[in-house]
Structure formats: C-alpha cells, structure tokens
Protein backbone atom coordinates (compact mmCIF):
# COMPACT_ATOMS: atom_id res chain seq x y z
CA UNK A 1 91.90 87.95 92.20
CA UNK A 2 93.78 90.81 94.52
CA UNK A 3 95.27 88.95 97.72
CA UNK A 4 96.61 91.83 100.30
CA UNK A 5 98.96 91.25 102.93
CA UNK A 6 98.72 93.63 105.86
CA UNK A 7 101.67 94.61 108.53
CA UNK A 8 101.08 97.11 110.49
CA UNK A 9 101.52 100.16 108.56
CA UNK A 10 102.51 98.90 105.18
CA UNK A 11 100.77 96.59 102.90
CA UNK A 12 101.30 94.14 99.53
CA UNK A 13 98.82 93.32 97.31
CA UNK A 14 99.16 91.09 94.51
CA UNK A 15 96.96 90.71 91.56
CA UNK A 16 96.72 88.87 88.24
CA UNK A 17 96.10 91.66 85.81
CA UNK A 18 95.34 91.43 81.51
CA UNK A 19 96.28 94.73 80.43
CA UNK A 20 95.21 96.19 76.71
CA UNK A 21 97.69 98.04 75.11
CA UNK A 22 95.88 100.93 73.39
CA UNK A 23 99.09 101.52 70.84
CA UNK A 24 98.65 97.81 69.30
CA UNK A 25 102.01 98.84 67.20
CA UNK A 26 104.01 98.59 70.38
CA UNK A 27 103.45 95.05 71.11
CA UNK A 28 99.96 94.80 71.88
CA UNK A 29 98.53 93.01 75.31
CA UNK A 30 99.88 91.93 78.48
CA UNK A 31 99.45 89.63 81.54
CA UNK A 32 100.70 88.55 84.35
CA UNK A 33 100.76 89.39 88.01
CA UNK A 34 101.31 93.35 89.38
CA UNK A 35 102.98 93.33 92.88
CA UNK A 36 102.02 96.84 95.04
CA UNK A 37 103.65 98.18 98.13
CA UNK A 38 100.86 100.50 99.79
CA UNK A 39 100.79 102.30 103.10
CA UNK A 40 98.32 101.36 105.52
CA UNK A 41 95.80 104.19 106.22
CA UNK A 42 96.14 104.71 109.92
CA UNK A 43 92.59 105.08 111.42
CA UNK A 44 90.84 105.75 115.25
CA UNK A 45 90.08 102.88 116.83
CA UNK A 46 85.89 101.80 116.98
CA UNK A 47 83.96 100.94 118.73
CA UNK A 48 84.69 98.00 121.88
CA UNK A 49 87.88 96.63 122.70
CA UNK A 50 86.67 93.29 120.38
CA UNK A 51 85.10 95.58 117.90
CA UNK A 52 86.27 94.29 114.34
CA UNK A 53 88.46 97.39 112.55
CA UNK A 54 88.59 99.25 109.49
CA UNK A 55 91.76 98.08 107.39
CA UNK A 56 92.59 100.82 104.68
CA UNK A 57 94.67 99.76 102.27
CA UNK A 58 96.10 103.24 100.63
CA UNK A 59 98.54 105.04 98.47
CA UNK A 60 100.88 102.68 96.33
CA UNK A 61 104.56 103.52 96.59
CA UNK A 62 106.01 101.11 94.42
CA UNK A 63 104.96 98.48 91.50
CA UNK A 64 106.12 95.66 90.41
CA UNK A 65 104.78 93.82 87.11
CA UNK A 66 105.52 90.76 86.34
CA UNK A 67 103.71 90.52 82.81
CA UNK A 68 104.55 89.18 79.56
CA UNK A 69 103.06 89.69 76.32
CA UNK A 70 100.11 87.57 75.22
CA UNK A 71 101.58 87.51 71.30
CA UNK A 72 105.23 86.00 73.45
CA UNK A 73 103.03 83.51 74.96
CA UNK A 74 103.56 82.25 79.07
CA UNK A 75 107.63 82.57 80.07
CA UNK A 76 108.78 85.10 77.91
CA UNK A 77 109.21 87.23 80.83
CA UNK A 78 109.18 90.35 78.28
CA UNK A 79 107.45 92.63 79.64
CA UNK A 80 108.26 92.24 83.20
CA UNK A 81 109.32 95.86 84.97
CA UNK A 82 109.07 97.78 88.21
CA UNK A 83 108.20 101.65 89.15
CA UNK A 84 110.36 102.99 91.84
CA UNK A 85 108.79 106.16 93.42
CA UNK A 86 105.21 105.79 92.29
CA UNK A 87 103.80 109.68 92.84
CA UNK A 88 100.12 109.97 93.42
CA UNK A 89 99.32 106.31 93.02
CA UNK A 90 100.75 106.95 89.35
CA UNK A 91 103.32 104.61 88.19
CA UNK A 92 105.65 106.82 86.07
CA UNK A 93 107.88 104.82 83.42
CA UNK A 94 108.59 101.56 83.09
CA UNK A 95 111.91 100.67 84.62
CA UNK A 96 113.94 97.28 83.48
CA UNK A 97 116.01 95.41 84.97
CA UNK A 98 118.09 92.32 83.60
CA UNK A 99 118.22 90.97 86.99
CA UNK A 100 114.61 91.31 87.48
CA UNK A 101 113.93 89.05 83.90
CA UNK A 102 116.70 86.52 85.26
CA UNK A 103 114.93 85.83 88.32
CA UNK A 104 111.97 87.37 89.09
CA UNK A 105 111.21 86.03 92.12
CA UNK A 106 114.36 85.85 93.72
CA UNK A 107 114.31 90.26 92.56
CA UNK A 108 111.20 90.59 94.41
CA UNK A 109 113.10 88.09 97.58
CA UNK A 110 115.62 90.76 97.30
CA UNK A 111 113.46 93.96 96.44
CA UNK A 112 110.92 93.78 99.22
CA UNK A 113 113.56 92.56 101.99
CA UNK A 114 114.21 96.12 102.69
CA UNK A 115 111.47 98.42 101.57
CA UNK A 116 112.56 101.53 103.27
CA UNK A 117 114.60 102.62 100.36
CA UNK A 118 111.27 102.19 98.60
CA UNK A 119 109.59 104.34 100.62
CA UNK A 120 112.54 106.75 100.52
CA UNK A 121 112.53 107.05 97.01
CA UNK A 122 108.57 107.84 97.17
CA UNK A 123 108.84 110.54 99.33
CA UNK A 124 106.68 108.97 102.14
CA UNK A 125 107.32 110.71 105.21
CA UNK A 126 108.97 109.62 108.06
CA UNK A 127 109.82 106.62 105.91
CA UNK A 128 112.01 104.64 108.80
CA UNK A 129 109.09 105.20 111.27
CA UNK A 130 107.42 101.96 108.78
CA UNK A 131 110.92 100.06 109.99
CA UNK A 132 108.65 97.57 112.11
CA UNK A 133 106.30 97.01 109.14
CA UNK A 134 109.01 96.68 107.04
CA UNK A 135 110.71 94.06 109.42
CA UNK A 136 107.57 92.17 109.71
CA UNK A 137 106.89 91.77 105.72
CA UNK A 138 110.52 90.62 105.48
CA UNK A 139 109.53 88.06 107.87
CA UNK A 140 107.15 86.74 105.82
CA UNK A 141 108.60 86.85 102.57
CA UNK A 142 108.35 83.43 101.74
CA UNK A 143 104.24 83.62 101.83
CA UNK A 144 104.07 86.48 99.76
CA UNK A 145 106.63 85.14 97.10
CA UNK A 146 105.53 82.16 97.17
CA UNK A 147 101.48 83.49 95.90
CA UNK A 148 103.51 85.93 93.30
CA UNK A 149 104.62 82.87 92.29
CA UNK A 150 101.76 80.42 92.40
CA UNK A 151 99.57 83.16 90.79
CA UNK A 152 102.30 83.96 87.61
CA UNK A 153 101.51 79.99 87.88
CA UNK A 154 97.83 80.69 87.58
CA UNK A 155 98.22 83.06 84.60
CA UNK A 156 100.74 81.48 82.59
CA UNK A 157 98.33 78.22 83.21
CA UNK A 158 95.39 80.42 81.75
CA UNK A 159 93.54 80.33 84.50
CA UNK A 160 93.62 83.77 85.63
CA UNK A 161 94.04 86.73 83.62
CA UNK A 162 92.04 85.74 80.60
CA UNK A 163 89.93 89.09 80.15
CA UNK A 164 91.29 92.65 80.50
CA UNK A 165 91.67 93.75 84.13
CA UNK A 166 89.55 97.00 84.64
C-alpha cells in the first residue's frame, strides 16, 4: 500500500515493499517499508475557484529503506539503509548507518526534521525556497512516523509485503 503525504511543495510517501534480490549469493530477499522524499510538481491552476486539482507527486530526492532480510526473519533490522542525493529518481548506493539500525524511527524523527540539507545534497534548485514545506512536514512528523512505524508493524506481522513489490 503507498500512503503519500503532501505539503505544499514537497511530499513523503511510504510504502511496504518485498524486494528480490537477483544475486541470491548476497543474501537473497528483502522487506520492509521504503520512505521517499519527492518534490511536488507545481502545476496551473484548473478550472473554478472549487475546481478539485491535479496533485503530482514527482522526482524522489532521497530514500529511506527500512527492510530486513526475509532469511533474518522480522527485527533483524539488517538491511535497513538510506540514499542521500538520489539523481534521476535513481537511488545510488546503499548508505548505513549504525544510528539508523539503533533506532530507526527516532533516525527518520531526526532525518526528515530538516530536509533542506536533503534537498541540498540532491541538487534541487532553489532548495531553501521548499523551507515552508519543509516546516510544515516537520510539523507533522509524528503522523508520518508514526505509519512508518505501524506499517514496518504490518510487514514484520506478515501482513503486508508478502509478494515481490513490482
């Protein structure tokens, strides 16, 4: 299931995801939930002042995947990594963090209550012209943490992620 939150320019999405490893020698599948900071395609307004709007949800700038390996089993918290600077929508490598395994969602607390630097590090322009956004999804950090967190629920429950995600 992909959940978005939307504010104003930027957005988070949040997904349970089963991922196939197609190099079974490196420690084979994965699930869990993937975290996404995207921009917010601006668009023209339609139509009449009460006209309904398109909402765009664009480019990712930065991942977060909070996966562990099915062979570990639910709370190994071994494959769980971020990607700073995603170019393109691509992720890049995997990067690791000891403080992200610790505490994952108290990371993500931390990692999205600022996510200028993110945006920085992406190369999106204009990146402190998204400061409103930016203020507005720190504002509601406890929602969005708190579904990360009911959905890694979800997974590690086996009730989401059971298949591969496309």
């Amino acid at each position: 299931m992909l959940r978005v939150f939307c504010f104003e320019t930027l957005a988070v999405t949040v997904e349970d995801v089963y991922l196939r490893d197609p190099d079974p020698d490196r420690g084979g599948d994965e699930r869990g939930v993937r975290v996404e900071l995207r921009l917010l395609e601006q668009r023209p307004w339609r139509g009449s002042p009460n006209a309904s709007q398109a909402v765009v949800v664009d480019r990712a700038v930065w991942r977060g995947d909070f996966l562990e390996s099915v062979a570990g089993g639910p709370g190994t918290k071994d494959r769980m990594h971020h990607h700073p600077g995603m170019v393109g929508d691509e992720p890049g490598r995997r990067t690791f963090s000891a403080e992200l395994t610790q505490d994952p969602m108290g990371w993500l607390r931390g990692t999205l209550a600022d996510v200028v630097p993110l945006l920085e590090i992406a190369d999106v322009p204009d990146a402190a012209a998204h400061r409103p956004a930016a203020e507005a999804l720190r504002d509601a950090l406890h929602e969005v943490v708190g579904t990360v967190a009911t959905t890694l629920g979800e997974v590690r429950a086996g009730t989401l992620a059971t298949s591969p995600t496309r």
